[in-house]
PDB file of N, CA and C in Angstrom:
ATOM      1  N   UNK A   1       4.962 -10.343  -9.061  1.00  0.00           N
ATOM      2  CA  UNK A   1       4.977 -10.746  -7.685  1.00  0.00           C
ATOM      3  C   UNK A   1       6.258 -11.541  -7.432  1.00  0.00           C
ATOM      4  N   UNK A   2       7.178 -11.163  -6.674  1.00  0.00           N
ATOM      5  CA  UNK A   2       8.266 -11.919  -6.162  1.00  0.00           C
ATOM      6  C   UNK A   2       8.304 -12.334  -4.751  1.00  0.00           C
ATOM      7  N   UNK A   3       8.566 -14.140  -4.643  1.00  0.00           N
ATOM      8  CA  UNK A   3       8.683 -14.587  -3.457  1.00  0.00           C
ATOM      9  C   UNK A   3      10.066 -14.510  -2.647  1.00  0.00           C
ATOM     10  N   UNK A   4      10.442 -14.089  -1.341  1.00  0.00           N
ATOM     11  CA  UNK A   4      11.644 -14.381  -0.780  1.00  0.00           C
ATOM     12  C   UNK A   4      12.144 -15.885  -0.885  1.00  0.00           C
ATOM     13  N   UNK A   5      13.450 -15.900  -0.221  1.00  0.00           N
ATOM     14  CA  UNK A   5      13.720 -17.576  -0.502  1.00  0.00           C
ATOM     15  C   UNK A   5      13.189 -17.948   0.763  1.00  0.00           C
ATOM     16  N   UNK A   6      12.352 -17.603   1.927  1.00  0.00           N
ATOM     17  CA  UNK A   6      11.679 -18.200   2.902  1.00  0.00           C
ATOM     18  C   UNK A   6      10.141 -18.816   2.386  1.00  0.00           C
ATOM     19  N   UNK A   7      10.070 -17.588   1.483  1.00  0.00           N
ATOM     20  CA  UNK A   7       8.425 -17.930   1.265  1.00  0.00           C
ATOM     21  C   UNK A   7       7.528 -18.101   1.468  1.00  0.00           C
ATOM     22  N   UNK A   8       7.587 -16.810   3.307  1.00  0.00           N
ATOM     23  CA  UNK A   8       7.004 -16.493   4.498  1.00  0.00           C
ATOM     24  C   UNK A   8       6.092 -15.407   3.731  1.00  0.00           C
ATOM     25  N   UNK A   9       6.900 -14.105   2.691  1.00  0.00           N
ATOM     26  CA  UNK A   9       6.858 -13.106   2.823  1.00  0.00           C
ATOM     27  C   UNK A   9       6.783 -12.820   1.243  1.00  0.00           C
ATOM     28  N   UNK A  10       5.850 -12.268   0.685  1.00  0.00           N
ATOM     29  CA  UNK A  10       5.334 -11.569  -0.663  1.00  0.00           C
ATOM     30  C   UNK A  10       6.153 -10.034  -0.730  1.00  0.00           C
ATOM     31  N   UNK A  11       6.462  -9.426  -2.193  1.00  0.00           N
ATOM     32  CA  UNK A  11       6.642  -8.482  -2.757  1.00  0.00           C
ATOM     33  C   UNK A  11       6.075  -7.943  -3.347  1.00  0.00           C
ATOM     34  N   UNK A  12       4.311  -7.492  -2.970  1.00  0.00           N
ATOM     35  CA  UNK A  12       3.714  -7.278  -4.801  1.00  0.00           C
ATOM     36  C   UNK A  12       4.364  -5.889  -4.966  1.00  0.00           C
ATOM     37  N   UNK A  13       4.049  -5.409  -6.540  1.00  0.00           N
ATOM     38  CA  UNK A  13       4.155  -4.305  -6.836  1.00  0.00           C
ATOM     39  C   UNK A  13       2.703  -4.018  -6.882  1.00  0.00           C
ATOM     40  N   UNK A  14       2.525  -2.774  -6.568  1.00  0.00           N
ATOM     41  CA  UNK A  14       1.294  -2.312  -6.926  1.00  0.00           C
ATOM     42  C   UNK A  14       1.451  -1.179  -7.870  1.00  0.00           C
ATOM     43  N   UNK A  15       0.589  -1.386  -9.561  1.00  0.00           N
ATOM     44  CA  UNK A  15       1.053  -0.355 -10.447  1.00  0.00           C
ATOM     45  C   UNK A  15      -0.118   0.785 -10.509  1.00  0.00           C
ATOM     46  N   UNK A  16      -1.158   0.292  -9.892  1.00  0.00           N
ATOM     47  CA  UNK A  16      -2.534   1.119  -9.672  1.00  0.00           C
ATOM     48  C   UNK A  16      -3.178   0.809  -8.606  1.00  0.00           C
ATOM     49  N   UNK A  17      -3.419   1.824  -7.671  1.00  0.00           N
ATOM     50  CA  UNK A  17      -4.219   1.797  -6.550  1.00  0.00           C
ATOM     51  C   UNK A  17      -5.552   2.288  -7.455  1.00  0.00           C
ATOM     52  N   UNK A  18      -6.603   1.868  -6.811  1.00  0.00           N
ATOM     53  CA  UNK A  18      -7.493   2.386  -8.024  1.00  0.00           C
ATOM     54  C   UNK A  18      -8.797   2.158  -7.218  1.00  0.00           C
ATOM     55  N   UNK A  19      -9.200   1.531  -5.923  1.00  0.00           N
ATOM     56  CA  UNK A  19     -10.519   1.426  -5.314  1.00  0.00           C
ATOM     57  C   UNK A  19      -9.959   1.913  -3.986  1.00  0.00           C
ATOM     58  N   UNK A  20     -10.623   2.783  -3.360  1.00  0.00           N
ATOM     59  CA  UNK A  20     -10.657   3.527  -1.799  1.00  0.00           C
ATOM     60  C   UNK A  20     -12.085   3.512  -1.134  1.00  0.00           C
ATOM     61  N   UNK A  21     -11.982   2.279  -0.447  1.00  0.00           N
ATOM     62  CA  UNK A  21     -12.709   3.041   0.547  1.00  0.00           C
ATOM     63  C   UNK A  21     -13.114   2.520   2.108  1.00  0.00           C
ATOM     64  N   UNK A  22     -13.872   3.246   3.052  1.00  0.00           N
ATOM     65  CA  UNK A  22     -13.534   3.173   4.500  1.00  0.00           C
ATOM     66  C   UNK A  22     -15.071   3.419   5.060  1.00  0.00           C
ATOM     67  N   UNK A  23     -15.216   2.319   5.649  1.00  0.00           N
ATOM     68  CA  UNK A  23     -16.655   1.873   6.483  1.00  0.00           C
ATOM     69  C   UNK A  23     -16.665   2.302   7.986  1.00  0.00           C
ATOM     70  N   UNK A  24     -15.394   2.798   8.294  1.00  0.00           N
ATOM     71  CA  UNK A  24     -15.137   3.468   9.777  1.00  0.00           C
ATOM     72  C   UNK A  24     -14.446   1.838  10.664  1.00  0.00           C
ATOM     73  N   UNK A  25     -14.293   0.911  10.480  1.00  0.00           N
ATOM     74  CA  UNK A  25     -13.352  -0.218  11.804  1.00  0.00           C
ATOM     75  C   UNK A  25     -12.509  -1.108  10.390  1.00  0.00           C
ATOM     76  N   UNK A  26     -12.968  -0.654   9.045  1.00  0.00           N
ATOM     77  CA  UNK A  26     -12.229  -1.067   8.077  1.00  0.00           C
ATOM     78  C   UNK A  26     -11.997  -0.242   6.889  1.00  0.00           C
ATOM     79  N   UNK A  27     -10.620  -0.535   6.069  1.00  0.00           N
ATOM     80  CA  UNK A  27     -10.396   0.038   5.021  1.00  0.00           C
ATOM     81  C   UNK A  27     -10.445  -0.627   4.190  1.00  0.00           C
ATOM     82  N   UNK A  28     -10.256  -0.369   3.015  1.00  0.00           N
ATOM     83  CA  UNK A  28     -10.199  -1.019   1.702  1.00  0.00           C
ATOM     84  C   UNK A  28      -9.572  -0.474   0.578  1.00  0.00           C
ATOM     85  N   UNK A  29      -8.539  -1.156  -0.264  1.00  0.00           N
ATOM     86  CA  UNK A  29      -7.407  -0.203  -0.972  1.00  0.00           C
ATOM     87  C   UNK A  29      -7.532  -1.780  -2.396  1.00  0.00           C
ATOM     88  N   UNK A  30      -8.117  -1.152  -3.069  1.00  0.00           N
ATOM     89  CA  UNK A  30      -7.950  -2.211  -4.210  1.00  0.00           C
ATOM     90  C   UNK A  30      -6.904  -1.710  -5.424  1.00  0.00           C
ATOM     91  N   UNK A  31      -6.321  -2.537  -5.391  1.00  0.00           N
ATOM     92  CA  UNK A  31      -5.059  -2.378  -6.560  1.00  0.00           C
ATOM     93  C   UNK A  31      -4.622  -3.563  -7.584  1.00  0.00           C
ATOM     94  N   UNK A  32      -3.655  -2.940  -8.392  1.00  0.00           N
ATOM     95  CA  UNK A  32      -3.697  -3.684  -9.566  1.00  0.00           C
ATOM     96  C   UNK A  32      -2.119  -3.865  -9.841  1.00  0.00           C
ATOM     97  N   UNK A  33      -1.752  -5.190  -9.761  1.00  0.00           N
ATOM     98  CA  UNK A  33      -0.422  -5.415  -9.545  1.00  0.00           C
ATOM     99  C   UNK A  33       0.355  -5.234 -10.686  1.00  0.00           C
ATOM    100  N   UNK A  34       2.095  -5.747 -10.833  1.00  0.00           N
ATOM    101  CA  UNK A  34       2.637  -5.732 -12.000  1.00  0.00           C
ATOM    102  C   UNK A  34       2.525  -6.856 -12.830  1.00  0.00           C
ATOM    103  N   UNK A  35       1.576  -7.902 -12.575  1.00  0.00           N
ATOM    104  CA  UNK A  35       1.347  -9.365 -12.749  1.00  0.00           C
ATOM    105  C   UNK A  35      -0.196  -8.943 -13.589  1.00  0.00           C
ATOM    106  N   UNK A  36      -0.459  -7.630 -13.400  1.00  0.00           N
ATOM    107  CA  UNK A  36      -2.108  -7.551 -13.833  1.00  0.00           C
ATOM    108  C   UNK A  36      -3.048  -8.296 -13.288  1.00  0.00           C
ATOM    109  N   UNK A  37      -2.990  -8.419 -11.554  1.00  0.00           N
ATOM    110  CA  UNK A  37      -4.048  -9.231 -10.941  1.00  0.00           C
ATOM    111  C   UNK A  37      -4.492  -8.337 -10.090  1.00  0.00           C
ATOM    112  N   UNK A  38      -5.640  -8.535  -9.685  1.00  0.00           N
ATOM    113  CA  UNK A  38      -6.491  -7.215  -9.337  1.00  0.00           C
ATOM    114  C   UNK A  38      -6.439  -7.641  -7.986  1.00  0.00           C
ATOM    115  N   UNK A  39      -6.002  -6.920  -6.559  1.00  0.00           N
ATOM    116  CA  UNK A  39      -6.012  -7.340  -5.076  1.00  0.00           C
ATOM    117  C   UNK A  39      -7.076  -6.745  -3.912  1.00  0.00           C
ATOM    118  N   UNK A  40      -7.950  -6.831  -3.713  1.00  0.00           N
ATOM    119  CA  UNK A  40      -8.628  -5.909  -2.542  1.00  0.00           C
ATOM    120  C   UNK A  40      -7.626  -6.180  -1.109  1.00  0.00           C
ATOM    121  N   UNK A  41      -6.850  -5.049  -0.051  1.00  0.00           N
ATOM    122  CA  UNK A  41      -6.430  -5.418   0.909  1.00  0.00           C
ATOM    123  C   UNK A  41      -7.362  -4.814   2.047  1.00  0.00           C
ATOM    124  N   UNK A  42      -7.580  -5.516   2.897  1.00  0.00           N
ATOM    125  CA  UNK A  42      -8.562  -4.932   3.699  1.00  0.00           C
ATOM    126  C   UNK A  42      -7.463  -4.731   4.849  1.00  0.00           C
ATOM    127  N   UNK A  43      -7.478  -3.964   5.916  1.00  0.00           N
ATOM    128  CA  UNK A  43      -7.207  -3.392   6.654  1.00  0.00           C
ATOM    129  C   UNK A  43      -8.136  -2.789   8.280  1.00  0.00           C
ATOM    130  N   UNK A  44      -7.326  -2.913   9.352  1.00  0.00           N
ATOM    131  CA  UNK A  44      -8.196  -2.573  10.406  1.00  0.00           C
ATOM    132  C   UNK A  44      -8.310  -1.184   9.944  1.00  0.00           C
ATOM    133  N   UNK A  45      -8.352   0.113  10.011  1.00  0.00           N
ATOM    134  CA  UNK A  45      -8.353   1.682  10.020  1.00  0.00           C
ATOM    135  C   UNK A  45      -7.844   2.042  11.723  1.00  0.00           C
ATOM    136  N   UNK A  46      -8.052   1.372  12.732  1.00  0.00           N
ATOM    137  CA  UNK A  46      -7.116   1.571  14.081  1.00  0.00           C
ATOM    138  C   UNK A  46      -5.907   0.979  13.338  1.00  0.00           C
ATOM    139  N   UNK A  47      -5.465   0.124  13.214  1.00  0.00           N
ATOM    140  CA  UNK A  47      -4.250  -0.461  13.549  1.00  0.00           C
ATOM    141  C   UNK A  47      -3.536   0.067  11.946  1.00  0.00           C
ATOM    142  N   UNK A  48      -3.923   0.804  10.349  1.00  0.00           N
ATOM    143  CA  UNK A  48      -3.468   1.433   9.357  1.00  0.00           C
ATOM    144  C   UNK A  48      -2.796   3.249  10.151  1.00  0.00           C
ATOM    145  N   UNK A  49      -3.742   3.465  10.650  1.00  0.00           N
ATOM    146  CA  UNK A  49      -3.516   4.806  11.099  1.00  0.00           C
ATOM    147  C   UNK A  49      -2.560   5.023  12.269  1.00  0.00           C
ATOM    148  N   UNK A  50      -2.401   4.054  12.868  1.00  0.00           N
ATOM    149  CA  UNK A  50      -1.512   3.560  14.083  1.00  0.00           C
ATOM    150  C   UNK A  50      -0.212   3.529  13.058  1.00  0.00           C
ATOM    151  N   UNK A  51       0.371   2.582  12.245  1.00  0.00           N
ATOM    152  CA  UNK A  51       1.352   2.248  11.353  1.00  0.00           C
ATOM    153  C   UNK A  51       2.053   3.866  10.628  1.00  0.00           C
ATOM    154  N   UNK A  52       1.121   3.748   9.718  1.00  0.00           N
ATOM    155  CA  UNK A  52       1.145   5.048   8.973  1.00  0.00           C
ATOM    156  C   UNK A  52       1.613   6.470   9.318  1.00  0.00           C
ATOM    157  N   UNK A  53       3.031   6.740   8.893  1.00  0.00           N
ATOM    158  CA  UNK A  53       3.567   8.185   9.157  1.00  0.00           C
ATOM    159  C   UNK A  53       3.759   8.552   8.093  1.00  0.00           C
ATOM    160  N   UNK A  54       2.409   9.487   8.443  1.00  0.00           N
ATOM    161  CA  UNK A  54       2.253  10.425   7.028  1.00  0.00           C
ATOM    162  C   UNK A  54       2.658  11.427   7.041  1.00  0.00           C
ATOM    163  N   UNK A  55       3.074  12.104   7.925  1.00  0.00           N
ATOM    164  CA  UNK A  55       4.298  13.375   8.142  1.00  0.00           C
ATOM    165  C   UNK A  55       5.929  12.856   7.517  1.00  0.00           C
ATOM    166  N   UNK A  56       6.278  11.797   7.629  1.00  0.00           N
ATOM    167  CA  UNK A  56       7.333  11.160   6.907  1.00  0.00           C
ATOM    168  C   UNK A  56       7.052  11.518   5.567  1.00  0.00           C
ATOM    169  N   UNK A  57       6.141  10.484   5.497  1.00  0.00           N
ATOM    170  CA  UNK A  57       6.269   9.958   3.793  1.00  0.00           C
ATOM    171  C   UNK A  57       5.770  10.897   3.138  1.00  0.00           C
ATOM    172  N   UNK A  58       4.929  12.254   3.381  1.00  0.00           N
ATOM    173  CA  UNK A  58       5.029  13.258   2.405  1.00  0.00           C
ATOM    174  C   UNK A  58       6.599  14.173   2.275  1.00  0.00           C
ATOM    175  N   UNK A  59       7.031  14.296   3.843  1.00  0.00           N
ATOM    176  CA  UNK A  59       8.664  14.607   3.681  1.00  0.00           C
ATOM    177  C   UNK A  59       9.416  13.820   2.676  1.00  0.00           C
ATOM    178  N   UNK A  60       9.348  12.451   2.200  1.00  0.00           N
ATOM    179  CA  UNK A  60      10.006  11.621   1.623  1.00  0.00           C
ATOM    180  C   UNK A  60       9.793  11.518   0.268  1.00  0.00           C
ATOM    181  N   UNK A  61       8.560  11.903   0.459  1.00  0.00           N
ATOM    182  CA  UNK A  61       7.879  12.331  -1.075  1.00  0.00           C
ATOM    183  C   UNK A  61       8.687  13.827  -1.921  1.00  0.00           C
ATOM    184  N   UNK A  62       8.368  14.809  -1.137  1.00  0.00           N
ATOM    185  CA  UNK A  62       8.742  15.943  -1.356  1.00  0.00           C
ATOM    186  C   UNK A  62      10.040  15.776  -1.635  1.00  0.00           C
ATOM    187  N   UNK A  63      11.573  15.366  -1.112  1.00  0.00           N
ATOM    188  CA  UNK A  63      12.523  14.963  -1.130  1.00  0.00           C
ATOM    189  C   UNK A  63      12.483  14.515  -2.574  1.00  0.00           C
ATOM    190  N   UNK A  64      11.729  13.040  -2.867  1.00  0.00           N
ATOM    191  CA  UNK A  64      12.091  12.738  -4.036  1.00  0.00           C
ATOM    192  C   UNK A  64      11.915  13.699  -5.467  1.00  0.00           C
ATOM    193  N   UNK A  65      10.404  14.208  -5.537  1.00  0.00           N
ATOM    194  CA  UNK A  65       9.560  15.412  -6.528  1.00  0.00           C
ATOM    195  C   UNK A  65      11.185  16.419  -6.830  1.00  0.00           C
ATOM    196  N   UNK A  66      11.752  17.036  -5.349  1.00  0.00           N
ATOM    197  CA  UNK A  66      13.137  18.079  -5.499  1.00  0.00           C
ATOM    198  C   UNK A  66      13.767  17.178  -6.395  1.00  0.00           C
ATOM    199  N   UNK A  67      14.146  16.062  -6.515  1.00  0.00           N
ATOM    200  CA  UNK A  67      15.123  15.212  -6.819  1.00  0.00           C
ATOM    201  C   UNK A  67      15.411  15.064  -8.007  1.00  0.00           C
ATOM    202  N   UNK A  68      14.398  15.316  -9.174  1.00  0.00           N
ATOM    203  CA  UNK A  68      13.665  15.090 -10.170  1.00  0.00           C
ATOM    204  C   UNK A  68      14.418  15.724 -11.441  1.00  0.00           C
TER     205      UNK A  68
END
């Protein structure tokens, strides 16, 4: 986990996403950092799906996989 020099704003890494799941007005994404601390992030599911361009980031994905 790395702090900025404000120390407003976190960096985790996440090395395992590893719990999914969605109650319909919330999400839930539990992961497992590079620190080996285990995080549940909860999330609205309006305001994740609002954010989230997933037409990008599989383009960005795909991009990288060619890259390889």
């Amino acid at each position: 986990m790395k702090k900025d020099t404000t120390e407003r704003f976190m960096t985790i890494e996440a090395i395992d996403i590893h719990t999914f799941a969605c109650n319909g007005d919330e999400t839930l994404l539990g992961i497992t950092t590079d620190d080996d601390k285990e995080i549940i992030l909860n999330f609205s599911t309006y305001q994740l799906l609002q954010s989230l361009d997933n037409k990008y980031m599989k383009k960005q994905l795909n991009k990288y996989i060619k890259g390889l």
